[in-house]
C-alpha atoms as a PDB file:
ATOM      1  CA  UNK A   1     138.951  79.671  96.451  1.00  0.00           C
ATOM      2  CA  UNK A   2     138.360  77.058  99.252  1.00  0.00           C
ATOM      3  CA  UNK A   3     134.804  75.721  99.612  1.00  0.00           C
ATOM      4  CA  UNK A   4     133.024  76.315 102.942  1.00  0.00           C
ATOM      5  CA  UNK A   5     131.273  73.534 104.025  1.00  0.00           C
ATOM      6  CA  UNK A   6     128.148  74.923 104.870  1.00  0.00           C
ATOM      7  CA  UNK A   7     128.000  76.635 101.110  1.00  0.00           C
ATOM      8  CA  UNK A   8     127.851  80.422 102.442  1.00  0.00           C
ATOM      9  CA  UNK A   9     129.225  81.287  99.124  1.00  0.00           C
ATOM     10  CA  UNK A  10     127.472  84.836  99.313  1.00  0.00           C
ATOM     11  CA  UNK A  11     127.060  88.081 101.280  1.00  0.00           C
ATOM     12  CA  UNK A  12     124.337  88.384 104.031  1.00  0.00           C
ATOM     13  CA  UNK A  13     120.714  89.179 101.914  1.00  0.00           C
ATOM     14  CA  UNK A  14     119.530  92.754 101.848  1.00  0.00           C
ATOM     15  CA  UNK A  15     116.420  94.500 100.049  1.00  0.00           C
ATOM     16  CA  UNK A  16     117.596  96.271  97.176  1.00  0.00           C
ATOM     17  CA  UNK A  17     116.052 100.053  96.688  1.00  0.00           C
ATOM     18  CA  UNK A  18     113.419  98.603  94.770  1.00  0.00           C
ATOM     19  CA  UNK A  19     112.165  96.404  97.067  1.00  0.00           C
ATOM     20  CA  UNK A  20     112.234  98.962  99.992  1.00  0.00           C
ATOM     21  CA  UNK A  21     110.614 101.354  97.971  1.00  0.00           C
ATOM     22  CA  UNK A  22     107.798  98.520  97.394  1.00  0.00           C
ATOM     23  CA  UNK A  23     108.013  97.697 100.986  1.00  0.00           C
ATOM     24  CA  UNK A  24     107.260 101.336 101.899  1.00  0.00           C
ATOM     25  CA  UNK A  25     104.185 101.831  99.875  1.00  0.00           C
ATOM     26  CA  UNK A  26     102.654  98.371 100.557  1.00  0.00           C
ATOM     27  CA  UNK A  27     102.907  99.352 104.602  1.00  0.00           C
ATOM     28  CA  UNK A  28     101.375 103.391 103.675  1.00  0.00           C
ATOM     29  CA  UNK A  29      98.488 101.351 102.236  1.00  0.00           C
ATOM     30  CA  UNK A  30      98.387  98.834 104.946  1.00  0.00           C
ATOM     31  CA  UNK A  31      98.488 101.897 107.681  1.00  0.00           C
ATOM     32  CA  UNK A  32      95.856 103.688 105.459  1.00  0.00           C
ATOM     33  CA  UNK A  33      93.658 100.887 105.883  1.00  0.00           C
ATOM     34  CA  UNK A  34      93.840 100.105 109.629  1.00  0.00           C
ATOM     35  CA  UNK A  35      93.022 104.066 109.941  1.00  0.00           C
ATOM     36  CA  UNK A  36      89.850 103.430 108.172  1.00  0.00           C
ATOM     37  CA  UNK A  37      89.317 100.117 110.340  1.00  0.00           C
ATOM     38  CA  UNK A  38      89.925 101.892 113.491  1.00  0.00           C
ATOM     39  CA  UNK A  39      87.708 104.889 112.038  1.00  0.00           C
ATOM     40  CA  UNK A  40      84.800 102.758 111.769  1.00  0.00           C
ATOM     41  CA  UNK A  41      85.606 101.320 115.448  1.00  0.00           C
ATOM     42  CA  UNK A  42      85.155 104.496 116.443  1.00  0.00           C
ATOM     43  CA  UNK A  43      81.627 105.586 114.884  1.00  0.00           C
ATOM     44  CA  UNK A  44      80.836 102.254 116.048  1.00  0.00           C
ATOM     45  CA  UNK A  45      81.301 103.409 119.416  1.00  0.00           C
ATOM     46  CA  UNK A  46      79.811 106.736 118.958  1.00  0.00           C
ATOM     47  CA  UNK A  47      76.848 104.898 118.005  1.00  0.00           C
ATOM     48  CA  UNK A  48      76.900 102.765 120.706  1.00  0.00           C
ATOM     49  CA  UNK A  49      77.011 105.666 123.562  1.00  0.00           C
ATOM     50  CA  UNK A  50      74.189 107.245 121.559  1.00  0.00           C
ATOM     51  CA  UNK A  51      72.087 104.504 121.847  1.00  0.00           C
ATOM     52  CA  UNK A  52      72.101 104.115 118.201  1.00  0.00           C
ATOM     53  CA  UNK A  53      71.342 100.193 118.737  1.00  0.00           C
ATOM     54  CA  UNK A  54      69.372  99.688 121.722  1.00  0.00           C
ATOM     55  CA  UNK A  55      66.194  99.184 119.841  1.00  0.00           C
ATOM     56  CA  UNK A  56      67.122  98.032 116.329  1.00  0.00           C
ATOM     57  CA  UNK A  57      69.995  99.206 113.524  1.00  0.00           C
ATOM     58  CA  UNK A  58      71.516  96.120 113.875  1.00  0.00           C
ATOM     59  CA  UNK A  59      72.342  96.055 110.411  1.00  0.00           C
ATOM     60  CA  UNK A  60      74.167  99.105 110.976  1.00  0.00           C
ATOM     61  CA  UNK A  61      76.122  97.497 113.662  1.00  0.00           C
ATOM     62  CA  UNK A  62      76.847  94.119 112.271  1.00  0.00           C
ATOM     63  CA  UNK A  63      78.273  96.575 108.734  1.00  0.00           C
ATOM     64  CA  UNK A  64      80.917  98.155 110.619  1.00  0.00           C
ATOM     65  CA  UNK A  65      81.663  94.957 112.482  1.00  0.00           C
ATOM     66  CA  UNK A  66      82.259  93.315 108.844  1.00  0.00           C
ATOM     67  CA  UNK A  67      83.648  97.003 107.218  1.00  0.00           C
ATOM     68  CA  UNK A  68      85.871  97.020 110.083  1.00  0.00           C
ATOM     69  CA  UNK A  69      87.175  93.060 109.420  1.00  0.00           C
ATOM     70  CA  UNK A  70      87.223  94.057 105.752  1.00  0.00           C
ATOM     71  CA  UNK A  71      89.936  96.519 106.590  1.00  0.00           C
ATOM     72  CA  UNK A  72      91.310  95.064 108.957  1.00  0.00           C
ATOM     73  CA  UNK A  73      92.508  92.051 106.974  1.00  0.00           C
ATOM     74  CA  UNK A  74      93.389  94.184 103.716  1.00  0.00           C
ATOM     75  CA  UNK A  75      96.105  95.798 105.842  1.00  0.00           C
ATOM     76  CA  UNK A  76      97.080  92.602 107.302  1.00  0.00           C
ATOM     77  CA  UNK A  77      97.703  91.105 103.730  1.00  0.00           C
ATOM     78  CA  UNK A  78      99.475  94.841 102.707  1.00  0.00           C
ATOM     79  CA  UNK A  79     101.427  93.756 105.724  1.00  0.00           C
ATOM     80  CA  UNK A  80     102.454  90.515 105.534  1.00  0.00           C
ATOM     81  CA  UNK A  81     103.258  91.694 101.171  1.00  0.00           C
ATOM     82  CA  UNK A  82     105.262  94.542 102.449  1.00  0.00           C
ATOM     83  CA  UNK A  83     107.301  92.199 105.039  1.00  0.00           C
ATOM     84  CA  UNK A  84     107.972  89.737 101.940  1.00  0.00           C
ATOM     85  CA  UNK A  85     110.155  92.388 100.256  1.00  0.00           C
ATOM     86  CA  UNK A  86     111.705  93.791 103.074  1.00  0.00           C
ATOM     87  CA  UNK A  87     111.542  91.359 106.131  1.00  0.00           C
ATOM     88  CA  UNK A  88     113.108  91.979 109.357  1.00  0.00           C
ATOM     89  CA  UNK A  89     115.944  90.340 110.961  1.00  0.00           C
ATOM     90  CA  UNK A  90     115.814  87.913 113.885  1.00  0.00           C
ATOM     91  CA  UNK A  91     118.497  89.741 115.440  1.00  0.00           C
ATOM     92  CA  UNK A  92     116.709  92.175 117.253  1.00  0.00           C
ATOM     93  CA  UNK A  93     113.867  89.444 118.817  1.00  0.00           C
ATOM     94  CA  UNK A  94     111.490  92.491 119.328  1.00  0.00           C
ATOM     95  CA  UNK A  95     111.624  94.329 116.442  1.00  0.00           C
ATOM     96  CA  UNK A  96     111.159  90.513 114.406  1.00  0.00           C
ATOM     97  CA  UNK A  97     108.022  89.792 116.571  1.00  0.00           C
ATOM     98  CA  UNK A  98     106.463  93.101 115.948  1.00  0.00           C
ATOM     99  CA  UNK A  99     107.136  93.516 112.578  1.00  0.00           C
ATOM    100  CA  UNK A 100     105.773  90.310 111.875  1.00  0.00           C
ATOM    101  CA  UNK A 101     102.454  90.145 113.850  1.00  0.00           C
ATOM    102  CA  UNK A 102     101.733  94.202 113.574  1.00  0.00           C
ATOM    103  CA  UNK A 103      98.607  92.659 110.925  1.00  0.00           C
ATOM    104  CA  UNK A 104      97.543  91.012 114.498  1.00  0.00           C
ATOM    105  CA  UNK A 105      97.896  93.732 116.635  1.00  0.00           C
ATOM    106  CA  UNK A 106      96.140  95.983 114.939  1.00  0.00           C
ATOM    107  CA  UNK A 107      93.093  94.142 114.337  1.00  0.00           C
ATOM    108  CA  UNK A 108      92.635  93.692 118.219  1.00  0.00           C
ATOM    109  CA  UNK A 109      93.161  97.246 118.210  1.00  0.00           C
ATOM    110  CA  UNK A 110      90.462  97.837 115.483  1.00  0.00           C
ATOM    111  CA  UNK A 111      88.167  95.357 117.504  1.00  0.00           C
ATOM    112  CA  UNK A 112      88.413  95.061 121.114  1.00  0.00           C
ATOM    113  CA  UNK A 113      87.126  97.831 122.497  1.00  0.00           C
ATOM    114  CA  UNK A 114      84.024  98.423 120.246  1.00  0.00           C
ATOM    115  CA  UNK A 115      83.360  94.173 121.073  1.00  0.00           C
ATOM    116  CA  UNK A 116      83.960  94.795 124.912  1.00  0.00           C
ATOM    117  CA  UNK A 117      81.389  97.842 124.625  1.00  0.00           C
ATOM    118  CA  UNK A 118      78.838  95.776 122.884  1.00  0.00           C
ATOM    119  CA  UNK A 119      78.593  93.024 125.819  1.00  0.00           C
ATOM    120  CA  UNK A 120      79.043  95.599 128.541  1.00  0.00           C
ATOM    121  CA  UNK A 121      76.266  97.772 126.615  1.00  0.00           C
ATOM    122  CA  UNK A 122      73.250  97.328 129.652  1.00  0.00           C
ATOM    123  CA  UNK A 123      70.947  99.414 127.775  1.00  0.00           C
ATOM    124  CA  UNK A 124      70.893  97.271 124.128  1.00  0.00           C
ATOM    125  CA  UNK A 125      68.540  94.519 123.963  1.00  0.00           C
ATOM    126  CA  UNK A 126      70.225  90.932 124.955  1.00  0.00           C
ATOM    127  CA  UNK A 127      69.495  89.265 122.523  1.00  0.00           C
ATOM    128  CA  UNK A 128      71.034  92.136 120.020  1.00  0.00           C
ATOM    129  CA  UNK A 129      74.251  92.019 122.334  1.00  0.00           C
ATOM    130  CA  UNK A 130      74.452  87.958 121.779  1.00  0.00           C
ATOM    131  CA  UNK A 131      74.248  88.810 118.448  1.00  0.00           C
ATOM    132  CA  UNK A 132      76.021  91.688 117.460  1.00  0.00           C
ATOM    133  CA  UNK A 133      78.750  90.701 119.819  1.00  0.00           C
ATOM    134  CA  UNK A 134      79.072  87.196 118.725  1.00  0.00           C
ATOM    135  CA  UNK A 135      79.257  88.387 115.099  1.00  0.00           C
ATOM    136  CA  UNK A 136      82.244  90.745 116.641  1.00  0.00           C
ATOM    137  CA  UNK A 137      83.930  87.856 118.014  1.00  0.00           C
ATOM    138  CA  UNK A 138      83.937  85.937 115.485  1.00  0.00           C
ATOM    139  CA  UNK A 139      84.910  88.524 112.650  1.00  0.00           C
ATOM    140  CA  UNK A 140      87.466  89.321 114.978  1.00  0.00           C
ATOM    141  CA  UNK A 141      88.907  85.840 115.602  1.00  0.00           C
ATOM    142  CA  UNK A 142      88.870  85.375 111.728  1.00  0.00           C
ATOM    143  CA  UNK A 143      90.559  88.711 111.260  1.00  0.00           C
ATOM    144  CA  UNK A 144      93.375  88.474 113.944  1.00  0.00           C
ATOM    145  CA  UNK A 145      94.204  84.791 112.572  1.00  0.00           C
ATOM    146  CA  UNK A 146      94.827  86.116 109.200  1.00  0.00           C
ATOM    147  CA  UNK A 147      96.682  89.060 110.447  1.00  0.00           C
ATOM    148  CA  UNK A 148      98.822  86.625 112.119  1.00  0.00           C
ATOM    149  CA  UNK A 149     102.699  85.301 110.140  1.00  0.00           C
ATOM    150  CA  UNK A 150     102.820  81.934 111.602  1.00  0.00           C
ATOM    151  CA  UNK A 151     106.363  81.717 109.409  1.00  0.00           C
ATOM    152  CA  UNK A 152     107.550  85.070 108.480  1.00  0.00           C
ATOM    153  CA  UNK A 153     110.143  86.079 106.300  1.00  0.00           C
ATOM    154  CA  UNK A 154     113.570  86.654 107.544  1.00  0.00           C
ATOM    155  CA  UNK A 155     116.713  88.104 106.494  1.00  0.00           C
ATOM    156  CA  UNK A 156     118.321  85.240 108.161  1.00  0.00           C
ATOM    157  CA  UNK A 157     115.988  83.000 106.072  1.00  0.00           C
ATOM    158  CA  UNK A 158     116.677  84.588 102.527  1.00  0.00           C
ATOM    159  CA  UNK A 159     120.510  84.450 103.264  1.00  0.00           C
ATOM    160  CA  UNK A 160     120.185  80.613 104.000  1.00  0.00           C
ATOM    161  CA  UNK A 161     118.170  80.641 100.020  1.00  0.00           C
ATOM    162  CA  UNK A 162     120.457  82.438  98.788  1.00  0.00           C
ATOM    163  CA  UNK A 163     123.670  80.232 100.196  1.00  0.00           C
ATOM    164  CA  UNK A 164     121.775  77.457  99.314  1.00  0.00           C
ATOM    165  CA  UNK A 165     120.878  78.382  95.465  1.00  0.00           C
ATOM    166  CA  UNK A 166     124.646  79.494  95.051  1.00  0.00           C
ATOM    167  CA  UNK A 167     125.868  76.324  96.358  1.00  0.00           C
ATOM    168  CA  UNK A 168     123.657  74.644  94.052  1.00  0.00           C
ATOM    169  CA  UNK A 169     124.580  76.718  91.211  1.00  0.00           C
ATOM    170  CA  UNK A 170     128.400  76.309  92.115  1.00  0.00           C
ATOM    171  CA  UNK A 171     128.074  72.851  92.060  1.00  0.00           C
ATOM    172  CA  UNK A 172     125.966  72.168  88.991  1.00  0.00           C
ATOM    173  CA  UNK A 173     123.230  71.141  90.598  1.00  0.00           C
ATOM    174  CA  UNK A 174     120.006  72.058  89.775  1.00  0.00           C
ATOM    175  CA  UNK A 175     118.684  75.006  91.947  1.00  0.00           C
ATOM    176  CA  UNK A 176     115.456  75.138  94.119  1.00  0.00           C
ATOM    177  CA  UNK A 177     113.940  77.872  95.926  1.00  0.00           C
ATOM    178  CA  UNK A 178     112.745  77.688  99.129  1.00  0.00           C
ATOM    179  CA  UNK A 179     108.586  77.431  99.530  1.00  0.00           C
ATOM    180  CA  UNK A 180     108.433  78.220 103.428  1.00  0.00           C
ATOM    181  CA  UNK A 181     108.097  81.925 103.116  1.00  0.00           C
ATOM    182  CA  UNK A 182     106.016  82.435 100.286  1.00  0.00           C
END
């Protein structure tokens, strides 16, 4: 057998049945939880076109702002787990990006419109609005970031590992895994 010189000793990497079957409940959980997250956005706006807040419940207000980020981020994470078993391919450009930063999506989805209510609210208090929709922002902010993959998992990426640890186990070489994705 002739040795390649890039070491692509191996087949392209794909999830085994296992890990697709992992994927698939991780992102059922994950969608589970931005259904609760953009539940709450919407009793949050309820409330806030009853007047629920013009003259007090801010505790009410800045819950669901937090139950909301709570959520939010546990499906990001469910994600981002889900994407580590079964990632997507670079191949199709789209499909990668959306895969990848769907954690990110939805929490602007679970947050933007109940925040953009809040400061265009002309019947709360102002000083409520600063607050309730600075907490917003920032829970939101905090939220989207972690929703974000700022280096997500390929199937480009865990072929290269793969080549790599074979080429290192065809040598003799010690093997070493790759940190960049985990």
């Amino acid at each position: 057998m002739a040795d390649n010189k890039q070491g692509d000793v191996t087949k392209a990497w794909a999830a085994t049945q296992e890990q697709k079957s992992a994927a698939g409940r991780l992102r059922i959980f994950a969608w589970i939880c931005w259904i609760i997250a953009i539940a709450g956005e919407g009793v949050g706006i309820y409330f806030l076109r009853q007047h629920k807040f013009d003259n007090g419940n801010m505790p009410l207000l800045i819950g669901l702002l937090v139950g909301i980020a709570i959520f939010a981020i546990a499906g990001s994470m469910l994600w981002k787990a889900a994407n580590r078993h079964d990632p997507a391919s670079k191949a199709n450009a789209a499909a990668f990006f959306f895969q990848n930063q769907l954690g990110a999506i939805m929490t602007l989805i679970a947050f933007l419109p109940l925040i953009v209510l809040i400061f265009m609210d002309k019947d709360m208090d102002p000083k409520n609005k600063q607050i309730a929709g600075g907490v917003g922002a920032v829970l939101a902010i905090i939220a989207t970031l972690m929703g974000v993959s700022f280096r997500p998992p390929s199937v480009e990426q865990y072929t290269e590992d793969m080549n790599q640890c074979a080429a290192q186990i065809k040598s003799g070489q010690p093997t070493t895994r790759s940190e960049e994705h985990t």
